[in-house]
C-alpha atoms as a PDB file:
ATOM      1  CA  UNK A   1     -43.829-243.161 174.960  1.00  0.00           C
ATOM      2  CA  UNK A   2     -44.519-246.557 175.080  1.00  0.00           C
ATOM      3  CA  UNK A   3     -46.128-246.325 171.547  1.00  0.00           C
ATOM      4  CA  UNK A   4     -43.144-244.813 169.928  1.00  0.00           C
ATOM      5  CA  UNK A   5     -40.709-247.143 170.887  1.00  0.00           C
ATOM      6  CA  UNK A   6     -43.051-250.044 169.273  1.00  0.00           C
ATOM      7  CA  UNK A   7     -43.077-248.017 166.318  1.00  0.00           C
ATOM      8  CA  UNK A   8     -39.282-247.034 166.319  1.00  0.00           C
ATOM      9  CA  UNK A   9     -38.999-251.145 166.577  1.00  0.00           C
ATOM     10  CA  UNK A  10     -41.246-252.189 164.193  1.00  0.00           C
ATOM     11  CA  UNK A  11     -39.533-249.669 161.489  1.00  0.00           C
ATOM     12  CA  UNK A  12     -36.314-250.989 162.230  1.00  0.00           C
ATOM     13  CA  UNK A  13     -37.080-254.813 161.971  1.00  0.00           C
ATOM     14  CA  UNK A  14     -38.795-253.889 158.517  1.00  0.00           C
ATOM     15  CA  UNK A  15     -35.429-252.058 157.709  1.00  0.00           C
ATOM     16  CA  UNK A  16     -33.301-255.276 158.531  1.00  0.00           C
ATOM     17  CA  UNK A  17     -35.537-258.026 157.049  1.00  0.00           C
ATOM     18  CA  UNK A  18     -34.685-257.044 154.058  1.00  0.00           C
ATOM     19  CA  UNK A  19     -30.673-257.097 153.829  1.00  0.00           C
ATOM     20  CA  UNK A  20     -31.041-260.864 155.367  1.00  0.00           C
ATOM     21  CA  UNK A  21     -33.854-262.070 153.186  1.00  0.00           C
ATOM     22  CA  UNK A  22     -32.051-260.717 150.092  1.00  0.00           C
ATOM     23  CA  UNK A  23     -28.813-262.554 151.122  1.00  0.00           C
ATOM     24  CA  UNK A  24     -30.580-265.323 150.985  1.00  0.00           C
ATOM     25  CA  UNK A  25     -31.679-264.981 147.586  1.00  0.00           C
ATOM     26  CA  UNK A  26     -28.450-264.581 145.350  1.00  0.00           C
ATOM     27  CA  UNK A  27     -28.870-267.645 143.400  1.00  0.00           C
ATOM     28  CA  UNK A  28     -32.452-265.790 141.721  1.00  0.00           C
ATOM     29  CA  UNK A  29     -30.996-263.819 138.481  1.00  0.00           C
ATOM     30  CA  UNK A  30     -30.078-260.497 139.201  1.00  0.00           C
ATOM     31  CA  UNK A  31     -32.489-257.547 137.620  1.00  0.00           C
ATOM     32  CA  UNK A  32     -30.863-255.005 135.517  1.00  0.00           C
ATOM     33  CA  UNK A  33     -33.920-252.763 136.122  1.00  0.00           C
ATOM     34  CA  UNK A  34     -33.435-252.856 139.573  1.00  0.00           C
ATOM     35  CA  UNK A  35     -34.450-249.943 141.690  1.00  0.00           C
ATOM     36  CA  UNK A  36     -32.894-249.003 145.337  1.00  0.00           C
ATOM     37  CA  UNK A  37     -34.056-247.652 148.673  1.00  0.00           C
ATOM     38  CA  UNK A  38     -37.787-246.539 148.285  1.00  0.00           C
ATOM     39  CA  UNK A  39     -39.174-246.424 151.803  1.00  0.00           C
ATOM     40  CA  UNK A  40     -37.781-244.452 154.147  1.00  0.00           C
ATOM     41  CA  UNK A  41     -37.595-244.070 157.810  1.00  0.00           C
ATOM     42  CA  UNK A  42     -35.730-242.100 160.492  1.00  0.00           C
ATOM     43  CA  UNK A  43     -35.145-241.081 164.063  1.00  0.00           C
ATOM     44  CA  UNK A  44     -33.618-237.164 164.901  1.00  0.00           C
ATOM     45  CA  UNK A  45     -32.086-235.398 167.290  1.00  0.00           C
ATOM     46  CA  UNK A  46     -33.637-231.492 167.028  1.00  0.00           C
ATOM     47  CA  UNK A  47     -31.516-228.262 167.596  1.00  0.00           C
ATOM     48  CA  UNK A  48     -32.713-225.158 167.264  1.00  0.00           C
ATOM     49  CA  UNK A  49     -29.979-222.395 165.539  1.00  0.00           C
ATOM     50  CA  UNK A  50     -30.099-218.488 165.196  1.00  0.00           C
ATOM     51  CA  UNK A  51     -31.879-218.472 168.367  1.00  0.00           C
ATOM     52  CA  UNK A  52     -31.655-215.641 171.092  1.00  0.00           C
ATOM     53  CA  UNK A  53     -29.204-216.039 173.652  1.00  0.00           C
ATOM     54  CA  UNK A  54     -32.182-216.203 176.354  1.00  0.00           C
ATOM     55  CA  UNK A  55     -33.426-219.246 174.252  1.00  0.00           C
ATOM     56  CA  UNK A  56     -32.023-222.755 175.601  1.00  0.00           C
ATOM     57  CA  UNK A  57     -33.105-226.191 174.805  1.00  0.00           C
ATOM     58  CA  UNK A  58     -34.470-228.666 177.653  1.00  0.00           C
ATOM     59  CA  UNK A  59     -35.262-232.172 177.047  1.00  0.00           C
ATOM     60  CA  UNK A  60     -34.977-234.421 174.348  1.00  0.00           C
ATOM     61  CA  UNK A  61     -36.228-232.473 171.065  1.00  0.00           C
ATOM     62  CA  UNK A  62     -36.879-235.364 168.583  1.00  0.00           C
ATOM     63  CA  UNK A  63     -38.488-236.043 165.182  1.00  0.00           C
ATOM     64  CA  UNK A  64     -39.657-239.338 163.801  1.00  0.00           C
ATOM     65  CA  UNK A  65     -39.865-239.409 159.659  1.00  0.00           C
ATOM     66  CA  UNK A  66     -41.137-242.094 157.047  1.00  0.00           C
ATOM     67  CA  UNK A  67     -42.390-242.096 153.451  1.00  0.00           C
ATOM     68  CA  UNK A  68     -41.477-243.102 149.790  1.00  0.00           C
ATOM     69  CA  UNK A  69     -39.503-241.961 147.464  1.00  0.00           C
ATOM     70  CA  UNK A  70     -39.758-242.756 143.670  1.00  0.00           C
ATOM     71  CA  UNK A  71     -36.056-244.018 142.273  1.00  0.00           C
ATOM     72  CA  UNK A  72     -35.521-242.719 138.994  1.00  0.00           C
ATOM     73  CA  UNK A  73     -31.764-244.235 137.461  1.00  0.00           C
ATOM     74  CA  UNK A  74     -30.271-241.504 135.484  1.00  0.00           C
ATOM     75  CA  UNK A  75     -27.275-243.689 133.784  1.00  0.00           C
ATOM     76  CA  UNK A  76     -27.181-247.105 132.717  1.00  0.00           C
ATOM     77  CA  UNK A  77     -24.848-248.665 135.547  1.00  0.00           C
ATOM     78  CA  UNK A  78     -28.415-247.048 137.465  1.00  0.00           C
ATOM     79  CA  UNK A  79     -25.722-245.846 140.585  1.00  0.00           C
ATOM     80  CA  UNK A  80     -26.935-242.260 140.181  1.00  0.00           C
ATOM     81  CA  UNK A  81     -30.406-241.513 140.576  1.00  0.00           C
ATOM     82  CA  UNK A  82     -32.880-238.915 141.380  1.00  0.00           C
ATOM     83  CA  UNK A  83     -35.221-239.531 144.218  1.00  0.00           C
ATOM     84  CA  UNK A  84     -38.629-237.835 144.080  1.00  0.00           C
ATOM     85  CA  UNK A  85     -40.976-238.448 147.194  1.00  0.00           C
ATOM     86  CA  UNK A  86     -43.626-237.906 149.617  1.00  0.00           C
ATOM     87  CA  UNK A  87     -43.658-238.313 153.257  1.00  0.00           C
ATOM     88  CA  UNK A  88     -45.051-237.829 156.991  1.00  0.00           C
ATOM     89  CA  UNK A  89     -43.511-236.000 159.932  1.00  0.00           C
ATOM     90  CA  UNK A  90     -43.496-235.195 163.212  1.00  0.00           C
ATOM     91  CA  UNK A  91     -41.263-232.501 164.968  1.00  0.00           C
ATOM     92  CA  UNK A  92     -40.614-231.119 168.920  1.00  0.00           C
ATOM     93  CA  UNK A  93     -38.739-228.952 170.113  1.00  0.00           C
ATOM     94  CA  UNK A  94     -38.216-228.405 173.666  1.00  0.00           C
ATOM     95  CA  UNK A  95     -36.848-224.678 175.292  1.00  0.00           C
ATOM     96  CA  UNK A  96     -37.423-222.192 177.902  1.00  0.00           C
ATOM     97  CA  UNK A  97     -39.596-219.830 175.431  1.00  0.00           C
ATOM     98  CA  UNK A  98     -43.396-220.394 176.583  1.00  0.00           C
ATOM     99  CA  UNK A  99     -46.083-219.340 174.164  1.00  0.00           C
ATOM    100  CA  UNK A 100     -48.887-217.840 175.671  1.00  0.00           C
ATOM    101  CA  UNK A 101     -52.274-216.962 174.357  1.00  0.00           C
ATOM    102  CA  UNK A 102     -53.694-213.642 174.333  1.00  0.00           C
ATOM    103  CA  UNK A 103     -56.918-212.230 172.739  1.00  0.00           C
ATOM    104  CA  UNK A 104     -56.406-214.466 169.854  1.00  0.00           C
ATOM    105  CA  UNK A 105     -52.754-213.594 169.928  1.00  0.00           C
ATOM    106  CA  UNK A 106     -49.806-215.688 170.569  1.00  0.00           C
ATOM    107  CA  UNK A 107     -47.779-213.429 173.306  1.00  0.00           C
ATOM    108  CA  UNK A 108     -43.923-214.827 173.824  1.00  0.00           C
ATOM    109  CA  UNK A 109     -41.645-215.035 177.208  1.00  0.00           C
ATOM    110  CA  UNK A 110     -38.812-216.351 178.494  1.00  0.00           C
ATOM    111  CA  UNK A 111     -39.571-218.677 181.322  1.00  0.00           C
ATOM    112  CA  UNK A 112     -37.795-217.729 184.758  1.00  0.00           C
ATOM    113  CA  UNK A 113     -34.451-219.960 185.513  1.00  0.00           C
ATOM    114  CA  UNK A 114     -36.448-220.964 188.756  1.00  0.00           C
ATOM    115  CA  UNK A 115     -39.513-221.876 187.132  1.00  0.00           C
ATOM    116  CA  UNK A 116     -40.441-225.355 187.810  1.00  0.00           C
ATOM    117  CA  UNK A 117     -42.083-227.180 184.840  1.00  0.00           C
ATOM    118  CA  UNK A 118     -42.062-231.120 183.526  1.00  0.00           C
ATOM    119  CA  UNK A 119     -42.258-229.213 180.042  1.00  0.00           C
ATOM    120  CA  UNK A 120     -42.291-226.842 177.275  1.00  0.00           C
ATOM    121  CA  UNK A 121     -42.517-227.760 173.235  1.00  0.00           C
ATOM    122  CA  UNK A 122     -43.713-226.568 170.206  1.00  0.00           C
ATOM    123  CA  UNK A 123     -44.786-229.722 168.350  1.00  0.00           C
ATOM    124  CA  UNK A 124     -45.513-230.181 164.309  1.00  0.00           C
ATOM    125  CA  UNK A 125     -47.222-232.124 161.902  1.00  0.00           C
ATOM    126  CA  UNK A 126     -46.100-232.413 158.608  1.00  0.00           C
ATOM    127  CA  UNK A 127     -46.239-233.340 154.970  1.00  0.00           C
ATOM    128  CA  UNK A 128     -42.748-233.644 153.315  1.00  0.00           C
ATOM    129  CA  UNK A 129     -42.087-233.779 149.879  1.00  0.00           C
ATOM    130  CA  UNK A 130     -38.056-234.677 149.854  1.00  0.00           C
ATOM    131  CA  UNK A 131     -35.514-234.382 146.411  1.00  0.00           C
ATOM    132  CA  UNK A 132     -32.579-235.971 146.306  1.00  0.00           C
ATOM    133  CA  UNK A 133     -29.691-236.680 143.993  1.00  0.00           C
ATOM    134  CA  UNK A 134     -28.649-240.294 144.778  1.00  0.00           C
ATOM    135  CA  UNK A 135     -24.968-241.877 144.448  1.00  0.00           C
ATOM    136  CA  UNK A 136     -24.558-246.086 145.464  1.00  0.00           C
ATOM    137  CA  UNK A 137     -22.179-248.389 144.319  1.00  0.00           C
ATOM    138  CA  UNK A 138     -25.181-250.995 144.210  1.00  0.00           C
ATOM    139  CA  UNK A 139     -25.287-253.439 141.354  1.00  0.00           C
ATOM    140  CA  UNK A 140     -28.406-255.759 140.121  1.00  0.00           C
ATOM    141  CA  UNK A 141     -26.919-257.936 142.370  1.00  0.00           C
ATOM    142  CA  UNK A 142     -25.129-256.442 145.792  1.00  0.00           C
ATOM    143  CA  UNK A 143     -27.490-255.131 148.608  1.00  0.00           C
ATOM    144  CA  UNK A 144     -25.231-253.963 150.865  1.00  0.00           C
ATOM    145  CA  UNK A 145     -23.418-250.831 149.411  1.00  0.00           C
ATOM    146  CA  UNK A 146     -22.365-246.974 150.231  1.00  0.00           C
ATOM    147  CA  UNK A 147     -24.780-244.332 149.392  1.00  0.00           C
ATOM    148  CA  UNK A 148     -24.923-240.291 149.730  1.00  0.00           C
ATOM    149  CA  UNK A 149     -28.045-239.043 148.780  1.00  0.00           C
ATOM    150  CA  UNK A 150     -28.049-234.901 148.897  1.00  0.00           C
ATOM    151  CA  UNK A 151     -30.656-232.632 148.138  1.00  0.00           C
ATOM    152  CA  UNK A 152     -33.921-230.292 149.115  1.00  0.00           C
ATOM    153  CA  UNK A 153     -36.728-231.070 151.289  1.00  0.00           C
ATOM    154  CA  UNK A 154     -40.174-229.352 151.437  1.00  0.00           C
ATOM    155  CA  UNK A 155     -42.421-229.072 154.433  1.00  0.00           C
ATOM    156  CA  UNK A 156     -46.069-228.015 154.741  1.00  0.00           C
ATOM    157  CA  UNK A 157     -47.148-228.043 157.736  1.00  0.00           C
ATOM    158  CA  UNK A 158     -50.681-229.142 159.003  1.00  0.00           C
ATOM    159  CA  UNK A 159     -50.500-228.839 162.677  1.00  0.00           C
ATOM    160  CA  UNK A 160     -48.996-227.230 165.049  1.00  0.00           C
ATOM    161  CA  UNK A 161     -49.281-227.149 168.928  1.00  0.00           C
ATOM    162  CA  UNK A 162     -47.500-225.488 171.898  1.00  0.00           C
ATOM    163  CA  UNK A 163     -47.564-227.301 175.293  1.00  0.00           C
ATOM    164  CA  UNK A 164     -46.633-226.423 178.696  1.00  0.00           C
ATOM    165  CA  UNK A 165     -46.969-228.708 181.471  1.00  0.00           C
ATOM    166  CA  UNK A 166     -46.239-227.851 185.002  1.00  0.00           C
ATOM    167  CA  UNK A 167     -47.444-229.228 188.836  1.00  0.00           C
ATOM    168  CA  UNK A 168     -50.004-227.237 188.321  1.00  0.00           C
ATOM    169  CA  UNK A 169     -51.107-226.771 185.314  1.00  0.00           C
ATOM    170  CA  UNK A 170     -51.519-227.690 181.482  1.00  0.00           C
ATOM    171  CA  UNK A 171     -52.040-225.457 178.419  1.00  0.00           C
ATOM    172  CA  UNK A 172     -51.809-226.703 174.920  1.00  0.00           C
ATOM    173  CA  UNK A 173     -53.239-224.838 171.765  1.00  0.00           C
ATOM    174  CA  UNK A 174     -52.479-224.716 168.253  1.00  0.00           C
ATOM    175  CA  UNK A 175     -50.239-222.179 167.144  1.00  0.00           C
ATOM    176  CA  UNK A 176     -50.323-220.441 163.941  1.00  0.00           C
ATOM    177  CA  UNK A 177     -47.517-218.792 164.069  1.00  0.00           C
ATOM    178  CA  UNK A 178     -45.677-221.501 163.034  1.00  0.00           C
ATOM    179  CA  UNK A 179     -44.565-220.888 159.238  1.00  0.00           C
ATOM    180  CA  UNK A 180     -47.029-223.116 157.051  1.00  0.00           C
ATOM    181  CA  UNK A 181     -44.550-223.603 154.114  1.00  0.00           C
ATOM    182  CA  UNK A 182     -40.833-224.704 155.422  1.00  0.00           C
ATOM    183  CA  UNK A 183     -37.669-226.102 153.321  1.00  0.00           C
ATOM    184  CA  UNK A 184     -34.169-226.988 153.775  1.00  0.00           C
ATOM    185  CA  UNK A 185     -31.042-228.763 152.506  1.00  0.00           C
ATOM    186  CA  UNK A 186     -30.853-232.902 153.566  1.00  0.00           C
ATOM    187  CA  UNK A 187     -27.938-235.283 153.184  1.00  0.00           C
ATOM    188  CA  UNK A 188     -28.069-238.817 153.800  1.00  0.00           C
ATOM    189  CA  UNK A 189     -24.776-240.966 154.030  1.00  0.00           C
ATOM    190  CA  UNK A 190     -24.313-244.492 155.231  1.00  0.00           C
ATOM    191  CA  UNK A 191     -23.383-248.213 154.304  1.00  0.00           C
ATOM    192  CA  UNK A 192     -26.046-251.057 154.165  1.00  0.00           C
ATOM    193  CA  UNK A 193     -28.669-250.404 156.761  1.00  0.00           C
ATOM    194  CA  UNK A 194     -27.488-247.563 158.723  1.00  0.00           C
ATOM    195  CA  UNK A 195     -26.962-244.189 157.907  1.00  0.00           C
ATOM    196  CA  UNK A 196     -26.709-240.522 158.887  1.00  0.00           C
ATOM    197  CA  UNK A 197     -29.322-238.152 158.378  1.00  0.00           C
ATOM    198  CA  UNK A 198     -29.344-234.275 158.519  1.00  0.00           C
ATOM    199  CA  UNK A 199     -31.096-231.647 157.512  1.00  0.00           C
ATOM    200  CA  UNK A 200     -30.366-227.984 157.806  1.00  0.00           C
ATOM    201  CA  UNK A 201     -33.532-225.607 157.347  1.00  0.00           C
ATOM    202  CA  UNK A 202     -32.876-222.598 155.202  1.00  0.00           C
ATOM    203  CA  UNK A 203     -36.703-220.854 156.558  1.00  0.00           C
ATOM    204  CA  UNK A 204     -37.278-219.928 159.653  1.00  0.00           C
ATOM    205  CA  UNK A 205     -39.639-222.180 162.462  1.00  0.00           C
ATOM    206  CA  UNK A 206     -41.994-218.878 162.983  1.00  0.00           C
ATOM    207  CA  UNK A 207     -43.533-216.643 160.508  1.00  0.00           C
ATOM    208  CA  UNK A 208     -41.908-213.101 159.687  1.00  0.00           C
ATOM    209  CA  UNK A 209     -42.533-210.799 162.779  1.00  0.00           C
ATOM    210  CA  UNK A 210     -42.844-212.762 165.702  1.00  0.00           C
ATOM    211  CA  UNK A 211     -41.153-211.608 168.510  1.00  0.00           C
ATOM    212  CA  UNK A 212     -40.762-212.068 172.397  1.00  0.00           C
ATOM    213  CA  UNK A 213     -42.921-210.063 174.294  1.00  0.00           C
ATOM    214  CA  UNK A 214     -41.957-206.358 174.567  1.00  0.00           C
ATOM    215  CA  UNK A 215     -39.003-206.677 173.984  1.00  0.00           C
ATOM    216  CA  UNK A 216     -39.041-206.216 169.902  1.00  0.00           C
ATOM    217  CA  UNK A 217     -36.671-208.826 169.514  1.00  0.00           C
ATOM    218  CA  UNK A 218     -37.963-211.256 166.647  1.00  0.00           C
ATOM    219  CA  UNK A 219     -37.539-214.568 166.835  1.00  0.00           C
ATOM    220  CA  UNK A 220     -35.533-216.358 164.140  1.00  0.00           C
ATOM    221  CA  UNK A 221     -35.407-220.159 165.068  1.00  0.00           C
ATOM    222  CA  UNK A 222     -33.895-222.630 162.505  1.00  0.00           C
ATOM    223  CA  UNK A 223     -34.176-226.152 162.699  1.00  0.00           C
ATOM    224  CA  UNK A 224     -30.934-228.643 162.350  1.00  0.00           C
ATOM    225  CA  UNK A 225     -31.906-232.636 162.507  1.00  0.00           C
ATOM    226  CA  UNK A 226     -29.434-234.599 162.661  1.00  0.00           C
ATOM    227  CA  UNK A 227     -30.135-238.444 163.485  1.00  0.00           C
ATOM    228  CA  UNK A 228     -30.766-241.565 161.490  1.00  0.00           C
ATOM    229  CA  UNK A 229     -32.458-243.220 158.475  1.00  0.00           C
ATOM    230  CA  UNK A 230     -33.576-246.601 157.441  1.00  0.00           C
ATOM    231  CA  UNK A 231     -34.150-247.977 153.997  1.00  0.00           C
ATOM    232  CA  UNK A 232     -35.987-250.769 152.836  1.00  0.00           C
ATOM    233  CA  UNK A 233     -36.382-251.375 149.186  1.00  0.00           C
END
């Protein structure tokens, strides 16, 4: 834990520097060929939607994003852009529903109200690949402006682990039921450093089929982030 709040602090020192060192560079002749907001960095809050009644979230289900993102002006004013990247992620996602292995199946449950655990996440590794359509009112020569950025994001994901950790006991294995390929809509809105991120996912968390125990009920979990980004130039 310790480790990820250095990391959420060092990302958002690198995401301030900026604005102030900039300020203090005005009098150095503006670049009409400027470009805007190529690294990227943000902090979520993770809710799972479509999910079975049974299904409730416990804990704090975060994701931590960065990566860059080639700015490509489309007009000459260069306030509308495309934005074509590449980035890293890391997702959990914390609930009552415990995966369980089973001659090298993944077997699914709901875990008893009076169950007592420290906790229960699926956790994900992944490469994103984001496209966005990008509005500012920036000019060659004013770094703090409004942006909304809007677009697609693709996910492939390269690990994936379940973890359950009790008084007792600890299990953690990789799960492949977690769908490989994932994608979803992403808007981005904000003023100088700060802004809102969300993303909405239009696949589902698991592959086709997977259901909770005998039940027959499948499992159709959907991601929503919703949190914030950082941009530095």
């Amino acid at each position: 834990m310790t480790n990820m709040k250095g990391l959420v602090l060092f990302f958002f020192y690198m995401a301030v520097l900026p604005s102030y060192s900039q300020e203090g560079e005005k009098a150095i002749p503006a670049d009409s060929l400027y470009l805007e907001d190529q690294f990227y960095f943000g902090i979520t809050y993770n809710f799972l939607l479509d999910r079975p009644n049974e299904i409730t979230q416990r804990n704090l289900s975060y994701g931590l994003q960065l990566g860059f993102i080639k700015d490509i002006p489309l007009n000459e004013r260069r306030n509308i852009a495309l934005g074509i990247g590449i980035g890293y992620a890391t997702n959990s996602y914390y609930s009552n529903l415990l995966a369980s292995e089973s001659r090298n199946n993944v077997v699914y449950s709901i875990l008893d109200p009076g169950t007592d655990f420290k906790r229960n996440k699926i956790e994900n590794h992944l490469v994103e690949f984001p496209l966005e359509f990008r509005w500012r009112n920036s000019t060659p020569s004013e770094y703090k402006f409004w942006r909304i950025y809007t677009g697609l994001k693709f996910g492939y994901v390269f690990g994936s682990r379940d973890k359950f950790v009790s008084t007792s006991e600890k299990i953690s294995f990789a799960n492949k039921d977690i769908r490989d390929f994932q994608y979803g809509i992403t808007l981005n809105v904000g003023y100088n450093t700060f802004n809102i991120h969300a993303y909405y996912s239009l696949s589902n968390l698991f592959n086709d089929g997977v259901g909770i125990g005998d039940r027959g009920e499948t499992v159709t979990l959907k991601p929503l982030r919703i949190g914030i980004i950082f941009y530095i130039l």
